[in-house]
N, C-alpha and C. Protein backbone atom coordinates (compact mmCIF):
# COMPACT_ATOMS: atom_id res chain seq x y z
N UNK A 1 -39.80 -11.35 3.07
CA UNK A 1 -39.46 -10.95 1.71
C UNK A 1 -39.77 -12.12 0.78
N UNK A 2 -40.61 -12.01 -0.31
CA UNK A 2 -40.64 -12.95 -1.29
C UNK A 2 -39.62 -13.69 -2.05
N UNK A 3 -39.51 -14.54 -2.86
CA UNK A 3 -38.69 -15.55 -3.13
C UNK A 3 -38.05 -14.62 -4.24
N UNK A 4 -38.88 -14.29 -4.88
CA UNK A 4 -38.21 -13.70 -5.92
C UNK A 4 -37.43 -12.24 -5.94
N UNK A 5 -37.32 -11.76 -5.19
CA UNK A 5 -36.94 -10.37 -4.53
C UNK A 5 -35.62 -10.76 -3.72
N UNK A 6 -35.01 -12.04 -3.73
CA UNK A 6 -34.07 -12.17 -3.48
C UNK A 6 -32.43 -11.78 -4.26
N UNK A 7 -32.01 -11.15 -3.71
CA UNK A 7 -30.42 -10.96 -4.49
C UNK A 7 -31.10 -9.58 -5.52
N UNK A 8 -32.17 -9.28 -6.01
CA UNK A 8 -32.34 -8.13 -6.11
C UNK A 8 -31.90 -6.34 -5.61
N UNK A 9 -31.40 -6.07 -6.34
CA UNK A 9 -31.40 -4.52 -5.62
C UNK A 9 -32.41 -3.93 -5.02
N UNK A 10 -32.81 -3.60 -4.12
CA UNK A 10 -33.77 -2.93 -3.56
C UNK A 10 -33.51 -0.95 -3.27
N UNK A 11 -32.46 -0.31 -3.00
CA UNK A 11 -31.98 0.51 -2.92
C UNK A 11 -31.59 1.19 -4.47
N UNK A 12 -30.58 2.64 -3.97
CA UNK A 12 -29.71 3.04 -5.24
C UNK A 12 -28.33 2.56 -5.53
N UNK A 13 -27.70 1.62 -4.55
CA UNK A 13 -27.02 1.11 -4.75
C UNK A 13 -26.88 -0.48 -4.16
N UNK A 14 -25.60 -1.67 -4.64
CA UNK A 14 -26.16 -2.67 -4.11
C UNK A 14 -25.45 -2.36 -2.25
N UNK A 15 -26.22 -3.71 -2.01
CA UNK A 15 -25.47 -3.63 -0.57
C UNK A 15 -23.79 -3.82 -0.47
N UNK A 16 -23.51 -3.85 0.60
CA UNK A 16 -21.65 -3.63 0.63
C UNK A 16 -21.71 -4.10 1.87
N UNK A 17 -20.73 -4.33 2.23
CA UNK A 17 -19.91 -5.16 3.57
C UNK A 17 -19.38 -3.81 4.04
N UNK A 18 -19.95 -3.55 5.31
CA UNK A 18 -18.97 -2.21 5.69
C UNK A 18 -17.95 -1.88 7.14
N UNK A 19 -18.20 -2.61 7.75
CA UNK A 19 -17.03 -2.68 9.19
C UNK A 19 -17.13 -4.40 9.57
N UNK A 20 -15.79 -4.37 9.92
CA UNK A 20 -15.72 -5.39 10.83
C UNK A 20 -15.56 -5.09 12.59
N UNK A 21 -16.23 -5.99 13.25
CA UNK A 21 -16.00 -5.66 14.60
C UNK A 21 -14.76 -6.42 15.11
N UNK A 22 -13.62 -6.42 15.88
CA UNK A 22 -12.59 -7.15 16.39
C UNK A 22 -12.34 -7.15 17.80
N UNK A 23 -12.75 -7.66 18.96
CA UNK A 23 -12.57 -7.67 20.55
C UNK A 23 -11.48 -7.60 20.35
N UNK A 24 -10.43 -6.78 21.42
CA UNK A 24 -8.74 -7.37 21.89
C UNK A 24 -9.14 -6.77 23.15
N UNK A 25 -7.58 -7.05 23.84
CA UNK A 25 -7.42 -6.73 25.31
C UNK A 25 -7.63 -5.46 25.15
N UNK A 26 -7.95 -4.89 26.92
CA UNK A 26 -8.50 -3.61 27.08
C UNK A 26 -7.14 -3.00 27.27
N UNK A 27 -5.87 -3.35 27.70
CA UNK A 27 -4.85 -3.01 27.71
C UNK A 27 -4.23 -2.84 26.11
N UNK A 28 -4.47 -2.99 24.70
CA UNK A 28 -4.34 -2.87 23.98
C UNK A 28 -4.71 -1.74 23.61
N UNK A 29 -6.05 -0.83 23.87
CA UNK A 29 -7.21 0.29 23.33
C UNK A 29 -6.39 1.28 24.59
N UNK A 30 -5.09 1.43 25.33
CA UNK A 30 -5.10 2.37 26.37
C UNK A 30 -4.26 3.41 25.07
N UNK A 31 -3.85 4.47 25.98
CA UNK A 31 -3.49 5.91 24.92
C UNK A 31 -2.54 5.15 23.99
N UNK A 32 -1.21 4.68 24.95
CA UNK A 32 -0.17 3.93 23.68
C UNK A 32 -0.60 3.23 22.74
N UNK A 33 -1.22 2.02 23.12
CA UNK A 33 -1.51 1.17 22.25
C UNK A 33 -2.65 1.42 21.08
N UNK A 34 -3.47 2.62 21.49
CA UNK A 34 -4.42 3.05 20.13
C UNK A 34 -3.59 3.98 19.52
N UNK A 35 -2.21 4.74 20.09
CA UNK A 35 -1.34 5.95 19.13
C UNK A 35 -0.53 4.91 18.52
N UNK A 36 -0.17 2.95 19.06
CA UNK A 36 0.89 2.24 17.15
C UNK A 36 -0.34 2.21 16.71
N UNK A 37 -1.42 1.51 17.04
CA UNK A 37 -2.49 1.05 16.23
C UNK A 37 -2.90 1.50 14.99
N UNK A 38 -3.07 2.96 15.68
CA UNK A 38 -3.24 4.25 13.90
C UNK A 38 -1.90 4.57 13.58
N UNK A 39 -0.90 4.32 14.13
CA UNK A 39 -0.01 4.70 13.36
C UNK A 39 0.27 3.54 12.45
N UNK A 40 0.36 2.23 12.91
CA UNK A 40 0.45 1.45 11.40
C UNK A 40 -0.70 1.36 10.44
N UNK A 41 -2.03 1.21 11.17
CA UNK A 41 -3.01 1.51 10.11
C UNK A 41 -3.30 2.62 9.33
N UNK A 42 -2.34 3.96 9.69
CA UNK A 42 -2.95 5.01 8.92
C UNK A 42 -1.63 4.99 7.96
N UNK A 43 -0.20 4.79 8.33
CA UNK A 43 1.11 4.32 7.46
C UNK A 43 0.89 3.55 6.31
N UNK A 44 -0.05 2.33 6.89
CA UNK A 44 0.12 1.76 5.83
C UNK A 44 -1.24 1.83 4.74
N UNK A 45 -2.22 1.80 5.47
CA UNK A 45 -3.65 1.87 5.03
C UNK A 45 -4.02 3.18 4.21
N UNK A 46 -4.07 4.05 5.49
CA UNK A 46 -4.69 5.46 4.87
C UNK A 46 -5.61 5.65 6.02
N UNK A 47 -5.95 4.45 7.23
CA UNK A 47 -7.07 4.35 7.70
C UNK A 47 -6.86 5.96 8.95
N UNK A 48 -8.01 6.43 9.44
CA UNK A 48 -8.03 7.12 10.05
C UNK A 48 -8.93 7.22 11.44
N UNK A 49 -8.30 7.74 12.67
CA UNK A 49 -9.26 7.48 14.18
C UNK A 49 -11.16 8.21 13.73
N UNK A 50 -11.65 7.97 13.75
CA UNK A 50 -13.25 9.15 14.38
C UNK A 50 -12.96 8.63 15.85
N UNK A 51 -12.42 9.99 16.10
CA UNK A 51 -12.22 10.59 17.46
C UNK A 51 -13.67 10.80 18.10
N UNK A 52 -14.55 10.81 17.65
CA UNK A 52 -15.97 11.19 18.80
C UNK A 52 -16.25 9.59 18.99
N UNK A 53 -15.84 8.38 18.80
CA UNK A 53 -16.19 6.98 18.89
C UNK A 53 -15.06 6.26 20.09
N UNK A 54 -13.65 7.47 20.11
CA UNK A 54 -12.61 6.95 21.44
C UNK A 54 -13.07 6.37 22.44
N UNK A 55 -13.21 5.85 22.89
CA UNK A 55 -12.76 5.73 24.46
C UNK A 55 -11.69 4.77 25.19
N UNK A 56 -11.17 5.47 25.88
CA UNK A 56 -9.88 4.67 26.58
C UNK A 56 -10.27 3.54 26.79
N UNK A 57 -9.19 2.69 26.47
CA UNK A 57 -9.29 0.99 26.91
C UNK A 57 -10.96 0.26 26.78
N UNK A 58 -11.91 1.22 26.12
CA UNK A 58 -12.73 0.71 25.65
C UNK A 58 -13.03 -0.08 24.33
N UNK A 59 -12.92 1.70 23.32
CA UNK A 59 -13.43 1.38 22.27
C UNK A 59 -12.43 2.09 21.40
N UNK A 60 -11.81 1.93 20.02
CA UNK A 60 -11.34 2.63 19.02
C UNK A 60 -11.45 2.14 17.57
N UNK A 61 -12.10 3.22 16.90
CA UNK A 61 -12.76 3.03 15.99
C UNK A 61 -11.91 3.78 14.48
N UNK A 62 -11.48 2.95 13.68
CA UNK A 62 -10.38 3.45 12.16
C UNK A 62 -11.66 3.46 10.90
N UNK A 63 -11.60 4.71 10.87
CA UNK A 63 -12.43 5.07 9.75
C UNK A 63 -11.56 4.32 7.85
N UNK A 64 -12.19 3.41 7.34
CA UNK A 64 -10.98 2.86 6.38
C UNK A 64 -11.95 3.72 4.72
N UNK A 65 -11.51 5.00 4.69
CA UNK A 65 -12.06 5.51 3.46
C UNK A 65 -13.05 5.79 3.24
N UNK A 66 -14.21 5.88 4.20
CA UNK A 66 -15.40 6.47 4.31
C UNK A 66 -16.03 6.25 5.72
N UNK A 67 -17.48 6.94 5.87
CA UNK A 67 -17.66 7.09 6.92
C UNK A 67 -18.62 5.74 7.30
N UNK A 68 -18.75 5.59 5.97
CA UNK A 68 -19.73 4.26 5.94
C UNK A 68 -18.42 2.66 6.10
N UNK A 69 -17.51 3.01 6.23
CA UNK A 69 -16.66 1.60 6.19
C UNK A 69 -15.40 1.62 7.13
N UNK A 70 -15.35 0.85 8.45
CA UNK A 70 -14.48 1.22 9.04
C UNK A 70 -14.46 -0.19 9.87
N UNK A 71 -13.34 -0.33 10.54
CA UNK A 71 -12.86 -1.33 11.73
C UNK A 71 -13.51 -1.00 13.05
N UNK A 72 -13.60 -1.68 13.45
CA UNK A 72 -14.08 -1.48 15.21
C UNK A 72 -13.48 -2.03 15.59
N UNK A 73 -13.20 -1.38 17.05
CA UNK A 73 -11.45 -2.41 18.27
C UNK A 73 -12.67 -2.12 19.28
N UNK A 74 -12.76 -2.93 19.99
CA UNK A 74 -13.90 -3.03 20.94
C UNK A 74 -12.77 -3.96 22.16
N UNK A 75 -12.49 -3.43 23.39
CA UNK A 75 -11.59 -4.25 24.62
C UNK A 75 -12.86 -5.18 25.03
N UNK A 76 -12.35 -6.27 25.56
CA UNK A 76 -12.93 -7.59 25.72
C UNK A 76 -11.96 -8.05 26.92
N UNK A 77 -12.54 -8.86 28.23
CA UNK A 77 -11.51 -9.24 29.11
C UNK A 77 -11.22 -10.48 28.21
N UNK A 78 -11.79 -11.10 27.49
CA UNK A 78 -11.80 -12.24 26.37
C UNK A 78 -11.70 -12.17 25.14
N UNK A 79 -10.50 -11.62 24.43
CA UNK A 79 -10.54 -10.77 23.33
C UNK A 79 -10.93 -12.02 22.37
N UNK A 80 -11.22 -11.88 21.23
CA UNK A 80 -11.19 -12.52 20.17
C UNK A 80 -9.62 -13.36 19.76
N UNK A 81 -9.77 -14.96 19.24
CA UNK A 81 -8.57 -15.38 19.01
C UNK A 81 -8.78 -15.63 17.68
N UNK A 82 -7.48 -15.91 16.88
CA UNK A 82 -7.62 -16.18 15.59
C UNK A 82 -6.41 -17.07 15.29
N UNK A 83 -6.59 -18.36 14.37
CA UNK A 83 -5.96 -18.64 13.96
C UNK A 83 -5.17 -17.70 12.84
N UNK A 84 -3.97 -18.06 12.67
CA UNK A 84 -2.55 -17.63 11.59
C UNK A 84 -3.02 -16.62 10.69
N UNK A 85 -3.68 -17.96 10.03
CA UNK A 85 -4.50 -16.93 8.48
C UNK A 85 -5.68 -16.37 8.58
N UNK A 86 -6.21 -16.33 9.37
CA UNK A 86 -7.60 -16.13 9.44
C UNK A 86 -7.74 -14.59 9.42
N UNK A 87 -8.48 -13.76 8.62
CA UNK A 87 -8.23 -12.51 7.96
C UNK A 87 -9.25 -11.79 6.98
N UNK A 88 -9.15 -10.64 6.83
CA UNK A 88 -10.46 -9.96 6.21
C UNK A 88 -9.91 -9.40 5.11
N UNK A 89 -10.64 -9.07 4.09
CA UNK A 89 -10.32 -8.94 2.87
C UNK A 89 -10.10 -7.61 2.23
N UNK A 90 -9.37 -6.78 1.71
CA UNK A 90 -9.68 -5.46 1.17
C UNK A 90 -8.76 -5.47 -0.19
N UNK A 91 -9.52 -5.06 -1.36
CA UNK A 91 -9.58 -4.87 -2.72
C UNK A 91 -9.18 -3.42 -2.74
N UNK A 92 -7.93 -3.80 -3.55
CA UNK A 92 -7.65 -1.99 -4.08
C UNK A 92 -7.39 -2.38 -5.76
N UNK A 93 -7.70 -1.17 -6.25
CA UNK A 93 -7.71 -0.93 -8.07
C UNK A 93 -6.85 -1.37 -8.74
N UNK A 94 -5.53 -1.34 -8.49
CA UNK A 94 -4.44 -1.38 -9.16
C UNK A 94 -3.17 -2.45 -8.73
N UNK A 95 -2.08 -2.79 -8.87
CA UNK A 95 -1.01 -3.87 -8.68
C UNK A 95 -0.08 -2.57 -7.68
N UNK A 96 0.14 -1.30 -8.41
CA UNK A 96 0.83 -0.40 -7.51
C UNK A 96 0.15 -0.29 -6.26
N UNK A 97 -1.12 0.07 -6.29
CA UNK A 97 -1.49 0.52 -5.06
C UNK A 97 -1.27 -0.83 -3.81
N UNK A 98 -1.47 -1.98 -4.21
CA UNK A 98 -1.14 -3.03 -3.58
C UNK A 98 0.61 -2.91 -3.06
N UNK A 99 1.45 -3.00 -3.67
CA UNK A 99 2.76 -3.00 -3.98
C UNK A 99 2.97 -1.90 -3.10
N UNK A 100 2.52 -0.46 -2.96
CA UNK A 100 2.60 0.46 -2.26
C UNK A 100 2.50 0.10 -0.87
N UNK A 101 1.65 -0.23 -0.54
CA UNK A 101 0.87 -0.93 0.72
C UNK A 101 2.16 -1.70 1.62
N UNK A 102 2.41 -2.62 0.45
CA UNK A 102 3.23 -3.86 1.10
C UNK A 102 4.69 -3.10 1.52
N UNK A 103 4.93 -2.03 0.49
CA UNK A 103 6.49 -1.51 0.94
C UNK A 103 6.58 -0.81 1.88
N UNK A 104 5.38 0.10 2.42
CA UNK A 104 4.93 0.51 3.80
C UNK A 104 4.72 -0.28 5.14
N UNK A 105 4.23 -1.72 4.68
CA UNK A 105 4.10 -2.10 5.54
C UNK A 105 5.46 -3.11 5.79
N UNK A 106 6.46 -3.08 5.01
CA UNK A 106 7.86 -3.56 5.38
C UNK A 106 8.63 -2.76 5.65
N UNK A 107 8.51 -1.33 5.96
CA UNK A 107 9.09 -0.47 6.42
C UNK A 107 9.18 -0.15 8.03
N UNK A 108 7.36 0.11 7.98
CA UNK A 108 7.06 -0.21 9.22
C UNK A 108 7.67 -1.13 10.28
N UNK A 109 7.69 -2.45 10.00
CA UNK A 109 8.27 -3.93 9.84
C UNK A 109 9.98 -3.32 10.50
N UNK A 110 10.66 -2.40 9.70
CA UNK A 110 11.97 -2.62 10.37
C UNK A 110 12.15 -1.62 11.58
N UNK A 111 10.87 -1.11 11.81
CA UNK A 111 10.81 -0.25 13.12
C UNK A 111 10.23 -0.38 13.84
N UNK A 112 9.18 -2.12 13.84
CA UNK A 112 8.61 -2.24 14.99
C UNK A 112 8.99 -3.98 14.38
N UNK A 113 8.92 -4.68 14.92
CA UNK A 113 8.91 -6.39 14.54
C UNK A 113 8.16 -7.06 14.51
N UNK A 114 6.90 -6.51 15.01
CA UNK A 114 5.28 -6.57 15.55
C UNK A 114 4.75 -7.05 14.45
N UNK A 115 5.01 -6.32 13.19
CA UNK A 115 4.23 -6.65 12.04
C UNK A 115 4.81 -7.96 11.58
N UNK A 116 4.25 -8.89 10.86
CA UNK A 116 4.05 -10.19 10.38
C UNK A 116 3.12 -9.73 9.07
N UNK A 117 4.17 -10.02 8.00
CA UNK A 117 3.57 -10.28 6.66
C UNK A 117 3.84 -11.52 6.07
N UNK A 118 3.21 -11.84 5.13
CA UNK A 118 2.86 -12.88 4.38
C UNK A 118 3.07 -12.33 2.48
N UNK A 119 4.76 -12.79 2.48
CA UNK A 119 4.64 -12.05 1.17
C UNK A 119 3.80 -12.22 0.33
N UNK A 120 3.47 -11.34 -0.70
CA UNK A 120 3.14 -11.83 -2.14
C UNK A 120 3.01 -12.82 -2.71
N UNK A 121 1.96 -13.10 -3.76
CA UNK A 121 1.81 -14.19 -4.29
C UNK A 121 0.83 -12.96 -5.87
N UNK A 122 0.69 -14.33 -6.67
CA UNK A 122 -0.23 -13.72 -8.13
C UNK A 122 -0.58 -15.30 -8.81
N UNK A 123 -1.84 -15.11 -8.22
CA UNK A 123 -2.30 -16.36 -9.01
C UNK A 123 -3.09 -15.96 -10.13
N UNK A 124 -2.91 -17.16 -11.26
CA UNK A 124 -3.14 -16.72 -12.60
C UNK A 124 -4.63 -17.34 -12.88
N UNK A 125 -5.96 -16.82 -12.97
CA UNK A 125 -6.79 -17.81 -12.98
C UNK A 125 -7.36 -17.27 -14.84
N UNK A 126 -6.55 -17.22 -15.71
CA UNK A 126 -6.81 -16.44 -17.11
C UNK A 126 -7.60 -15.55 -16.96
N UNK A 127 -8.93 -15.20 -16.55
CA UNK A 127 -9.39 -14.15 -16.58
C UNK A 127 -8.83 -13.32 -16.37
N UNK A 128 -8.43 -13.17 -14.78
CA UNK A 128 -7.79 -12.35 -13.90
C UNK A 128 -6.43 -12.83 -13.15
N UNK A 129 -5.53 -11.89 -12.87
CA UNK A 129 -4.26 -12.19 -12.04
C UNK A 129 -4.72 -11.69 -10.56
N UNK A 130 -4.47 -12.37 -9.68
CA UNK A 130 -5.37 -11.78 -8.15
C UNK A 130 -3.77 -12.01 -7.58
N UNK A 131 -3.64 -10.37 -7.14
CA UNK A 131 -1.97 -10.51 -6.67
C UNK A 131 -2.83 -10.15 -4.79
N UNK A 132 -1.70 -10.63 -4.03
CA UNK A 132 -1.92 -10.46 -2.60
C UNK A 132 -1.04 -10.40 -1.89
N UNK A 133 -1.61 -10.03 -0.46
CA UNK A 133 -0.61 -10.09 0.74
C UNK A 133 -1.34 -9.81 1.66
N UNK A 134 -0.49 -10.75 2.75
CA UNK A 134 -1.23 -10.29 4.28
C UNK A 134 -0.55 -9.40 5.08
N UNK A 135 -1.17 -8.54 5.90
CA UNK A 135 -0.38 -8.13 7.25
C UNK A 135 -1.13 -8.52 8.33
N UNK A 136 -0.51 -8.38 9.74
CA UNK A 136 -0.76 -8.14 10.62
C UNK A 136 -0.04 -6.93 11.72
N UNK A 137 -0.84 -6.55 12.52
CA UNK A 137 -0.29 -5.69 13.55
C UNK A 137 -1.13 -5.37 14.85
N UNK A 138 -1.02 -6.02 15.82
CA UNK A 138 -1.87 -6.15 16.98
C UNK A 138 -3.27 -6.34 17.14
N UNK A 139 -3.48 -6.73 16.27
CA UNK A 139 -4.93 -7.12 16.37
C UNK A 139 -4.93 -8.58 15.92
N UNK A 140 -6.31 -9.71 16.30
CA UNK A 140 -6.07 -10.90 16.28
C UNK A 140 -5.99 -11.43 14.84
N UNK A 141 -6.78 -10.77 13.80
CA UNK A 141 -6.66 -10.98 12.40
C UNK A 141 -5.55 -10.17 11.50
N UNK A 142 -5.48 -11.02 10.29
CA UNK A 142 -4.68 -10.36 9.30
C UNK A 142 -5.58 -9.46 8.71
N UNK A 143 -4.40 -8.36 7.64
CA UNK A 143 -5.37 -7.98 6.72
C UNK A 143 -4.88 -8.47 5.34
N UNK A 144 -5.95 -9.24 4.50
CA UNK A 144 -5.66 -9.57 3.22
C UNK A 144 -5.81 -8.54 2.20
N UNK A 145 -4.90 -7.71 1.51
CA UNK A 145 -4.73 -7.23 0.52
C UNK A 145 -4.75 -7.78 -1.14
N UNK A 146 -5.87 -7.66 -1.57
CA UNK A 146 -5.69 -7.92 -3.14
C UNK A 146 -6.08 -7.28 -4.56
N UNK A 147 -5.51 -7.24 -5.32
CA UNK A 147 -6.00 -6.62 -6.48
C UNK A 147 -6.03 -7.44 -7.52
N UNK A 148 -7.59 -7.42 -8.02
CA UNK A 148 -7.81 -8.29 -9.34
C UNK A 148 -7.71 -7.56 -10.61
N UNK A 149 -6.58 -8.60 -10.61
CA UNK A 149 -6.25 -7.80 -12.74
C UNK A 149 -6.63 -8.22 -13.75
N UNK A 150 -7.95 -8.06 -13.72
CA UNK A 150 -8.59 -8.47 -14.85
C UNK A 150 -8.11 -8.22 -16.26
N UNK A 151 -8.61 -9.62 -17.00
CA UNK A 151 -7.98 -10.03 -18.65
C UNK A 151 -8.96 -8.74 -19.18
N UNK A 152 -8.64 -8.14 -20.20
CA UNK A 152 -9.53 -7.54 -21.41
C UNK A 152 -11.06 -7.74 -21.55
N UNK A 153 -11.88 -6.99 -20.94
CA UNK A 153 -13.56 -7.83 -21.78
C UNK A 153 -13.96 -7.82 -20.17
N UNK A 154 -13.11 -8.81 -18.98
CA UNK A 154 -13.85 -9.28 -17.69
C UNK A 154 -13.94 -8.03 -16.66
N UNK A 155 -14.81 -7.99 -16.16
CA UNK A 155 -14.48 -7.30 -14.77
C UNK A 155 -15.30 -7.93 -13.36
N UNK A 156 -15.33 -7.14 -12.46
CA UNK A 156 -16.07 -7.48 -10.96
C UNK A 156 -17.65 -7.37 -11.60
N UNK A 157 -18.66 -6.94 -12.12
CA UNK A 157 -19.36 -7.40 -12.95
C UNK A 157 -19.57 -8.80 -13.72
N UNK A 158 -19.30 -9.23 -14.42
CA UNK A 158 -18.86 -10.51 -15.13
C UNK A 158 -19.55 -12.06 -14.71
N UNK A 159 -20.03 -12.19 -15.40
CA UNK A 159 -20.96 -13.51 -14.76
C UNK A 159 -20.06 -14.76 -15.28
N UNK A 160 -20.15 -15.63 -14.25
CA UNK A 160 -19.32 -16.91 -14.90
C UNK A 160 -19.86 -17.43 -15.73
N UNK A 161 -19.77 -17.84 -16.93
CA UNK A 161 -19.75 -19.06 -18.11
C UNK A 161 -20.64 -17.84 -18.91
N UNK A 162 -21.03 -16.80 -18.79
CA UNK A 162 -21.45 -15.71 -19.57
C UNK A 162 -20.78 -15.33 -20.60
């Protein structure tokens, strides 16, 4: 590809980040452990199984809002390790929908103990307020939750010093 054709659109839309892959134990992906798995990811997320991608103690696959964007649980006799924070990112529209999230996932929280959150925070950078939170729930990463509240005028568009 030429130099200048870089960071260019080439398509009808730009590119996007669309699954992450995550190894865990194969004893994690058996019937129980993939029926909490979607149950906290679909409780708290929205996320949902594609059932034609199952397989026992293999593979289980959470569709997160389209068919084009989803998690992969792939069993590993060597699962993937992660430090504390170490975690993937997902952007929702609004401060409620965030806030929603988090009260689900402290609910969850008093019916399993499994989950580990990382309350809230809202850092002020004037443009935007970027409110957050982490969870976790059996898998080696968190998930980082944030919503940018953009000042008047800025958005995800927005070029710096523009």
């Amino acid at each position: 590809m030429a130099a200048h054709n870089v960071g260019k659109r080439v398509g009808k839309r730009a590119p996007t980040f669309n699954h992450i892959a995550i190894s865990v134990p194969p004893e994690s992906l058996d019937a129980a452990g993939r029926d909490a798995i979607l149950r906290f990811y679909g409780d708290v997320f929205g996320w949902t199984e594609m059932p034609t991608m199952t397989e026992d103690r293999v593979r289980l696959v959470m569709r997160a809002y389209s068919n084009e964007q989803f998690v992969y649980l792939v069993a590993d006799p060597q699962p993937m390790t992660a430090a504390r924070m170490d975690h993937f990112g997902m952007s929702v529209g609004t401060p409620d929908e965030l806030y929603g999230m988090l009260d689900r996932a402290r609910k969850f929280r008093e019916r399993d103990p499994a989950v580990e959150i990382v309350e809230p925070t809202v850092e002020d950078f004037k443009v935007l307020k970027l409110h957050n939170f982490y969870v976790r729930y059996r898998l080696p990463m968190m998930v980082e939750v944030q919503c940018f509240d953009w000042a008047e005028g800025v958005g995800p568009d927005s070029l710096p010093g523009a």
